[in-house]
Protein backbone atom coordinates (compact mmCIF):
# COMPACT_ATOMS: atom_id res chain seq x y z
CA UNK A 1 15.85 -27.47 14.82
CA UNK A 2 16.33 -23.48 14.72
CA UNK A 3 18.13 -22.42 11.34
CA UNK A 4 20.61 -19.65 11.54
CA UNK A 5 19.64 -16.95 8.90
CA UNK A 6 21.08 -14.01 10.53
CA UNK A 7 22.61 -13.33 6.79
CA UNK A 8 18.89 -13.16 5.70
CA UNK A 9 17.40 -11.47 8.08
CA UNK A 10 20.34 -8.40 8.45
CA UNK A 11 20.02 -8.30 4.22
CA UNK A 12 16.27 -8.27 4.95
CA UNK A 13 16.15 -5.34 7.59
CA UNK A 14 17.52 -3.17 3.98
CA UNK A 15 16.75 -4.24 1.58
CA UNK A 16 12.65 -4.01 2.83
CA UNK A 17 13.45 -0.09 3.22
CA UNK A 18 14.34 0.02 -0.37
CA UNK A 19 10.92 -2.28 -1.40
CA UNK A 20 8.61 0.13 0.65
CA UNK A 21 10.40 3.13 -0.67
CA UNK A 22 9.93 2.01 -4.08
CA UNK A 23 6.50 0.80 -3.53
CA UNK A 24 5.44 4.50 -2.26
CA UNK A 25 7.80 6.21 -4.90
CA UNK A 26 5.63 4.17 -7.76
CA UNK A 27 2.40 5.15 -5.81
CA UNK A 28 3.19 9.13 -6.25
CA UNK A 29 4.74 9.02 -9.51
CA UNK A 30 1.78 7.10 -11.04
CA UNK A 31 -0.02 10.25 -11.83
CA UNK A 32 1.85 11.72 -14.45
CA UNK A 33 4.16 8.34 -15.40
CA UNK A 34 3.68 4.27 -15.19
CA UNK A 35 2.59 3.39 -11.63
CA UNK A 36 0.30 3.87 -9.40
CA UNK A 37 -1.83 2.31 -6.55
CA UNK A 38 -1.95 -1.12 -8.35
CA UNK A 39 1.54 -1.75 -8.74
CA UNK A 40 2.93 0.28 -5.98
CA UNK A 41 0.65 -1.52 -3.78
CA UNK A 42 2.02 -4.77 -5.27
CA UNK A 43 5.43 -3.55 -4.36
CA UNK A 44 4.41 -2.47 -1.03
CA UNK A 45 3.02 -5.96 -0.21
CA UNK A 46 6.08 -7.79 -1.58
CA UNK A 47 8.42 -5.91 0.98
CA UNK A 48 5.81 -6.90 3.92
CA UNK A 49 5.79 -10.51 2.37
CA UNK A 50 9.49 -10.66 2.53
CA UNK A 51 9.43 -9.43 6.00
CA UNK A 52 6.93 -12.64 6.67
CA UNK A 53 9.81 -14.93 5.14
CA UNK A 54 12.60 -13.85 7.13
CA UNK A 55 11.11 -13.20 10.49
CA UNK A 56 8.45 -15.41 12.26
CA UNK A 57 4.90 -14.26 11.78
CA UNK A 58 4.38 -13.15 15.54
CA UNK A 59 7.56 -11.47 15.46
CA UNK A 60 6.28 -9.31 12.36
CA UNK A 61 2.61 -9.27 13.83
CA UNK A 62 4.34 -7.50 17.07
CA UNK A 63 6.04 -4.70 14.44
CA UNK A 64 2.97 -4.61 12.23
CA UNK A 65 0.04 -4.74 14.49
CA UNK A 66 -2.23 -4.85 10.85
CA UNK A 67 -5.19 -6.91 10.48
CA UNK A 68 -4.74 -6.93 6.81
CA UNK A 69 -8.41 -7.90 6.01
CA UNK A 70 -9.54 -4.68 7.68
CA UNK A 71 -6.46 -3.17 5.52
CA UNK A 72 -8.11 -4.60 2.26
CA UNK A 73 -11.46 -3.31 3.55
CA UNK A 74 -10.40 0.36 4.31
CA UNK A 75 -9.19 0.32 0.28
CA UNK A 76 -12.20 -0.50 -1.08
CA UNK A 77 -14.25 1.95 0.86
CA UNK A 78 -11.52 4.37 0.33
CA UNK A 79 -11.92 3.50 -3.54
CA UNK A 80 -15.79 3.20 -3.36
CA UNK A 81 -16.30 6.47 -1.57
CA UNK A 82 -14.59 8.41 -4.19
CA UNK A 83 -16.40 6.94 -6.63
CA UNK A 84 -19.46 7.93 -5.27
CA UNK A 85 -18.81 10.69 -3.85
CA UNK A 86 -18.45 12.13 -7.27
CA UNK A 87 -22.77 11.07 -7.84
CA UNK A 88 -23.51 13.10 -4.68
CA UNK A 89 -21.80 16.70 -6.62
CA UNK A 90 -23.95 16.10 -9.97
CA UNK A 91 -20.69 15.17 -12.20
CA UNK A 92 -20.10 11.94 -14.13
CA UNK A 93 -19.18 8.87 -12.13
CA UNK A 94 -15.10 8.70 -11.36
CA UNK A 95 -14.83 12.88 -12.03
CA UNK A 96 -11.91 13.92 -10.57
CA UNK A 97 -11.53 17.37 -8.67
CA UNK A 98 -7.48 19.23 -8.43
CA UNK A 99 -6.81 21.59 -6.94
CA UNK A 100 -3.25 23.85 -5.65
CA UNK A 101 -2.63 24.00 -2.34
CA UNK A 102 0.72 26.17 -0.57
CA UNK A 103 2.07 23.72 1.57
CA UNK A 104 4.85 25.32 4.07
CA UNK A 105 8.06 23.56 3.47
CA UNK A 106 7.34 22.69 -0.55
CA UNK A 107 5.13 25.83 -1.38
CA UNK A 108 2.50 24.79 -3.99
CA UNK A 109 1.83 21.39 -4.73
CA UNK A 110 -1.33 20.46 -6.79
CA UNK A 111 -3.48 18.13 -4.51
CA UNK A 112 -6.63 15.17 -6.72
CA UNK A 113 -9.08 13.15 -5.62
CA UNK A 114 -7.06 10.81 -7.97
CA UNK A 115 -4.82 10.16 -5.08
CA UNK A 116 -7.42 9.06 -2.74
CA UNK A 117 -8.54 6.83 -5.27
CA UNK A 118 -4.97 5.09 -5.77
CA UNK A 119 -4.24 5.11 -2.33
CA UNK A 120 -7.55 3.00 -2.12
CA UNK A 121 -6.77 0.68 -4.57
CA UNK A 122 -3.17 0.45 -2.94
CA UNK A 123 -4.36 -0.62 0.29
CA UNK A 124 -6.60 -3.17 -1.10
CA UNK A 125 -3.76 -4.55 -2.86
CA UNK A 126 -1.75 -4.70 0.11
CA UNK A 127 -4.46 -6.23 2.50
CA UNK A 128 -5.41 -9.04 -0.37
CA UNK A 129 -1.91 -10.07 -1.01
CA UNK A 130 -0.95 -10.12 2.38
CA UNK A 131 -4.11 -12.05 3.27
CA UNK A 132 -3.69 -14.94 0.98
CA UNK A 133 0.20 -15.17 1.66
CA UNK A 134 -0.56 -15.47 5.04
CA UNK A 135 -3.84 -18.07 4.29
CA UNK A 136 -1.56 -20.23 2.31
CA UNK A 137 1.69 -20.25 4.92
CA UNK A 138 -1.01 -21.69 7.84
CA UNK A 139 -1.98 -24.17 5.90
CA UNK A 140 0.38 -27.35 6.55
């Protein structure tokens, strides 16, 4: 029996661009206020979780073409290598370089290793949560 949830699925197609916008607004902001790569990748993985309960998972595997273990993986050697890379200059473990950098359109924006860090963490988040959603849905 096929259920009709064209109501959830048009609501979903919107309100997902307003999860992943949040999700990467909370990543940037979560320098200077509460954020960050933890909870934006939270939010990130909720909106890609939603996506998984309104569509089929094929249907979202053929628009998101993620293996999200490798996604999970990439984080932690993003997180990892930052970490280390900071034993390979001579500074204390987790030192963070910034720097300013004139960027075309926005001029000068200040640019941290910080970022590489949370974006690390982020996509860790993502690829875990995702991972185990998916885990527990093929299990029936």
């Amino acid at each position: 029996m096929k259920i009709n949830d064209v109501i959830l699925r048009t609501v979903t197609k919107t309100i997902v661009f307003i999860i992943l916008t949040l999700g990467i607004y909370l990543f940037f902001a979560g320098h200077h206020a509460p954020g960050g790569g933890f909870i934006g990748g939270l939010v990130l993985a909720s909106g890609i979780v939603l996506l998984y309960l309104a569509y089929d998972i094929e249907t979202v595997h053929k628009g998101i073409p993620f293996d999200f273990k490798k996604v999970a993986a990439l984080g932690v050697l993003l997180a990892t290598g930052t970490a280390i890379g900071s034993l390979f200059l001579d500074v204390p473990f987790l030192t963070q370089a910034h720097s300013y950098i004139n960027v075309p359109i926005f001029g000068k924006m200040g640019f941290s290793t910080v970022t590489i860090f949370e974006a690390g963490v982020a996509l860790t988040v993502v690829g875990v949560v995702v991972t185990i959603i998916l885990s527990i849905s093929e299990d029936e």
